[in-house]
C-alpha atoms as a PDB file:
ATOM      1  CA  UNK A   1     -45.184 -53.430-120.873  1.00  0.00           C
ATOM      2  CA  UNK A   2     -48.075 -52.067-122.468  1.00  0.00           C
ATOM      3  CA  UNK A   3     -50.046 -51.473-119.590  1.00  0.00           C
ATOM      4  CA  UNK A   4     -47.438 -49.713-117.618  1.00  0.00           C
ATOM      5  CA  UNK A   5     -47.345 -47.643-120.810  1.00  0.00           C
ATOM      6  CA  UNK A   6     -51.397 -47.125-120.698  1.00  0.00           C
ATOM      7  CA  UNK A   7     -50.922 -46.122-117.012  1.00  0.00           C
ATOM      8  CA  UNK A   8     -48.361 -43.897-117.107  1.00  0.00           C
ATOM      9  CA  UNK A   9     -50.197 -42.482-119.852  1.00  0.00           C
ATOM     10  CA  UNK A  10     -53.590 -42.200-118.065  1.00  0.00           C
ATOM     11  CA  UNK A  11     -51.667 -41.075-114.802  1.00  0.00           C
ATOM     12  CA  UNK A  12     -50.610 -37.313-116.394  1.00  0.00           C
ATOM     13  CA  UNK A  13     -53.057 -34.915-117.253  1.00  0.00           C
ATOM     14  CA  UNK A  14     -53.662 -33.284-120.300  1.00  0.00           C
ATOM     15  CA  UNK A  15     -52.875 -29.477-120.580  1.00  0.00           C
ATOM     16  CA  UNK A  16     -54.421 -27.050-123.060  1.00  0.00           C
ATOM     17  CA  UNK A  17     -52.021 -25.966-125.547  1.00  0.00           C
ATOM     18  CA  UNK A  18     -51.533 -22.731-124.181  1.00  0.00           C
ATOM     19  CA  UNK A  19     -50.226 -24.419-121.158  1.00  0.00           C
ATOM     20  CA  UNK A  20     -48.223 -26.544-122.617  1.00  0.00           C
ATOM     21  CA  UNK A  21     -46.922 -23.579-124.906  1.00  0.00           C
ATOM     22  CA  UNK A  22     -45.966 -21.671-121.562  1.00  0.00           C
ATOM     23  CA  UNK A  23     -44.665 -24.505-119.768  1.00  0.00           C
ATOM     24  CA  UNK A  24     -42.391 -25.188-122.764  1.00  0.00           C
ATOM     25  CA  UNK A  25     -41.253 -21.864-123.007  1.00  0.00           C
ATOM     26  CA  UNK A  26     -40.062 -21.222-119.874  1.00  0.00           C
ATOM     27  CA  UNK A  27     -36.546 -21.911-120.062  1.00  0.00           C
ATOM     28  CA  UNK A  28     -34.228 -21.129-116.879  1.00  0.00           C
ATOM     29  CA  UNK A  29     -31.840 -18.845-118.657  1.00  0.00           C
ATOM     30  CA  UNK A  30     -29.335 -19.375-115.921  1.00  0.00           C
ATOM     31  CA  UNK A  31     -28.748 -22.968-116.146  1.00  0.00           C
ATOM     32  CA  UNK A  32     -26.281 -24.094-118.573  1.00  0.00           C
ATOM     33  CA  UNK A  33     -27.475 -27.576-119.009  1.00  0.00           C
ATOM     34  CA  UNK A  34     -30.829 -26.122-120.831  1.00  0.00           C
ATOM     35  CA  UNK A  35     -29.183 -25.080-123.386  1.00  0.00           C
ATOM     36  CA  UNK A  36     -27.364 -26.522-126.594  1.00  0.00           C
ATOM     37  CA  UNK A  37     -23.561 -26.738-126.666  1.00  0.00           C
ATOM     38  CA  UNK A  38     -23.486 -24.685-129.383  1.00  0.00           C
ATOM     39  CA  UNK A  39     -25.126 -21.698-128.004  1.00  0.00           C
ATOM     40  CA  UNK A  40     -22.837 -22.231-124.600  1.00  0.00           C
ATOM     41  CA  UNK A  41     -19.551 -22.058-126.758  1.00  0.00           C
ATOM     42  CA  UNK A  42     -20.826 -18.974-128.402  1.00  0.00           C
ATOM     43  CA  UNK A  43     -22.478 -17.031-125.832  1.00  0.00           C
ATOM     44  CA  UNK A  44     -19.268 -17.527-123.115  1.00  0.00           C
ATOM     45  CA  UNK A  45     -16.928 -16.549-126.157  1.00  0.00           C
ATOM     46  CA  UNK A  46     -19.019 -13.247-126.174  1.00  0.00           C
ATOM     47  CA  UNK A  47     -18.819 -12.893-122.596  1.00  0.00           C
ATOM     48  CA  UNK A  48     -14.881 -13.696-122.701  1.00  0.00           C
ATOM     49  CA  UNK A  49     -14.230 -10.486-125.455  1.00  0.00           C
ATOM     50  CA  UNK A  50     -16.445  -8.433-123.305  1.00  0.00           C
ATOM     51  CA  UNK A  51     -13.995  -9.098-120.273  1.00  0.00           C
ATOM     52  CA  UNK A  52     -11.277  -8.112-121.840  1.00  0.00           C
ATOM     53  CA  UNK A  53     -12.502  -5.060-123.973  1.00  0.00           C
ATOM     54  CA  UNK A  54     -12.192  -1.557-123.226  1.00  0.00           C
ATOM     55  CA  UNK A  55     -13.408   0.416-126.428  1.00  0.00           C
ATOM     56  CA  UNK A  56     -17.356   1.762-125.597  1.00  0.00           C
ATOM     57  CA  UNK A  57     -18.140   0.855-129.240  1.00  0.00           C
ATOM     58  CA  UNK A  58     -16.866  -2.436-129.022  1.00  0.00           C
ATOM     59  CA  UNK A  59     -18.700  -3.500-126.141  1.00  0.00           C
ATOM     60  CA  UNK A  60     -21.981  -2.369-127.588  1.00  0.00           C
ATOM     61  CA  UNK A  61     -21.048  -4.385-129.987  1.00  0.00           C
ATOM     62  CA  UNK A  62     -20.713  -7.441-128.418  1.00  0.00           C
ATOM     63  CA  UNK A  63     -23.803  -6.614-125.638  1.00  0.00           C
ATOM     64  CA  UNK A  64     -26.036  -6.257-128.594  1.00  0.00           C
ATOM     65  CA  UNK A  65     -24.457  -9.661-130.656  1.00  0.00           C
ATOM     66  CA  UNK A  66     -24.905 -11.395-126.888  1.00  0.00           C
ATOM     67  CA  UNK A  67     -28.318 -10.463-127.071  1.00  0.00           C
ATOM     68  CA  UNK A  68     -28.851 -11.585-130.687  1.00  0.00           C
ATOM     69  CA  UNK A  69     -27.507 -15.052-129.807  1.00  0.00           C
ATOM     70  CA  UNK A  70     -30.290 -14.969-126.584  1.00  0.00           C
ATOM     71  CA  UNK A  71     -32.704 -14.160-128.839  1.00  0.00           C
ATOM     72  CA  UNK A  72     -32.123 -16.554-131.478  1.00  0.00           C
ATOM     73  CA  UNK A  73     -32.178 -19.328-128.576  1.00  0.00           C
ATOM     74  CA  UNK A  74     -36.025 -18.038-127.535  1.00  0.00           C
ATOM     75  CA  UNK A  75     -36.688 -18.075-131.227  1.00  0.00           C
ATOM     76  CA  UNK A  76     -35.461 -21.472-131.271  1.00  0.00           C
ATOM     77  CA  UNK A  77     -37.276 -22.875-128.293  1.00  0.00           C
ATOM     78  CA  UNK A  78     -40.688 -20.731-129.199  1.00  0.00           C
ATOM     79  CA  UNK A  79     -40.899 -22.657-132.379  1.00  0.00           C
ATOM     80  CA  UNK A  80     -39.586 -26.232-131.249  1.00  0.00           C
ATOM     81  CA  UNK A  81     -42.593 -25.741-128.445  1.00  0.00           C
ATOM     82  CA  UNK A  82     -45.077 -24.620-130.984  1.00  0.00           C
ATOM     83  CA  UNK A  83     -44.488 -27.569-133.153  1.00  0.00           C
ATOM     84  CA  UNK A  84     -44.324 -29.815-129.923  1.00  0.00           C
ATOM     85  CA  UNK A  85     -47.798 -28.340-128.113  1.00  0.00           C
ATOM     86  CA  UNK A  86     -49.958 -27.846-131.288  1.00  0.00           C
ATOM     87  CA  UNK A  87     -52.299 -30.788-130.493  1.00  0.00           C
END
């Protein structure tokens, strides 16, 4: 087991931080599945008020809280790969 481990190991390349850092970061904002449940149930909740609203201030409103929520996700996922590249 070990040296399956050892070669696997030796088998992937070490990246820079930096690279690592972008790789990390680069999160396919379209696809559901890289996201967490929680930020799903929020974000189409958003999205489901928006459909239905008609009021101008409402709906900047919710554009602006549905971008809050997107950036709090990036926030998120810049400091889980910081923690996770720093080597």
């Amino acid at each position: 087991m070990s040296i399956f481990l050892t070669l696997n190991a030796t088998a992937q390349p070490r990246t820079s931080p930096e690279v690592c850092y972008q790789r990390c970061t680069t999160v396919p904002l379209d696809e559901p599945d890289s996201y967490t449940e929680g930020f799903t149930a929020k974000l189409k909740k958003i999205q489901a008020m928006k459909k239905d609203e008609t009021d101008p201030e409402k709906l900047k409103k919710l554009d602006e809280a549905e971008k809050n929520e997107i950036e709090k996700l990036r926030n998120t996922i810049e400091r889980s790969c910081s923690k996770f590249c720093h080597f």
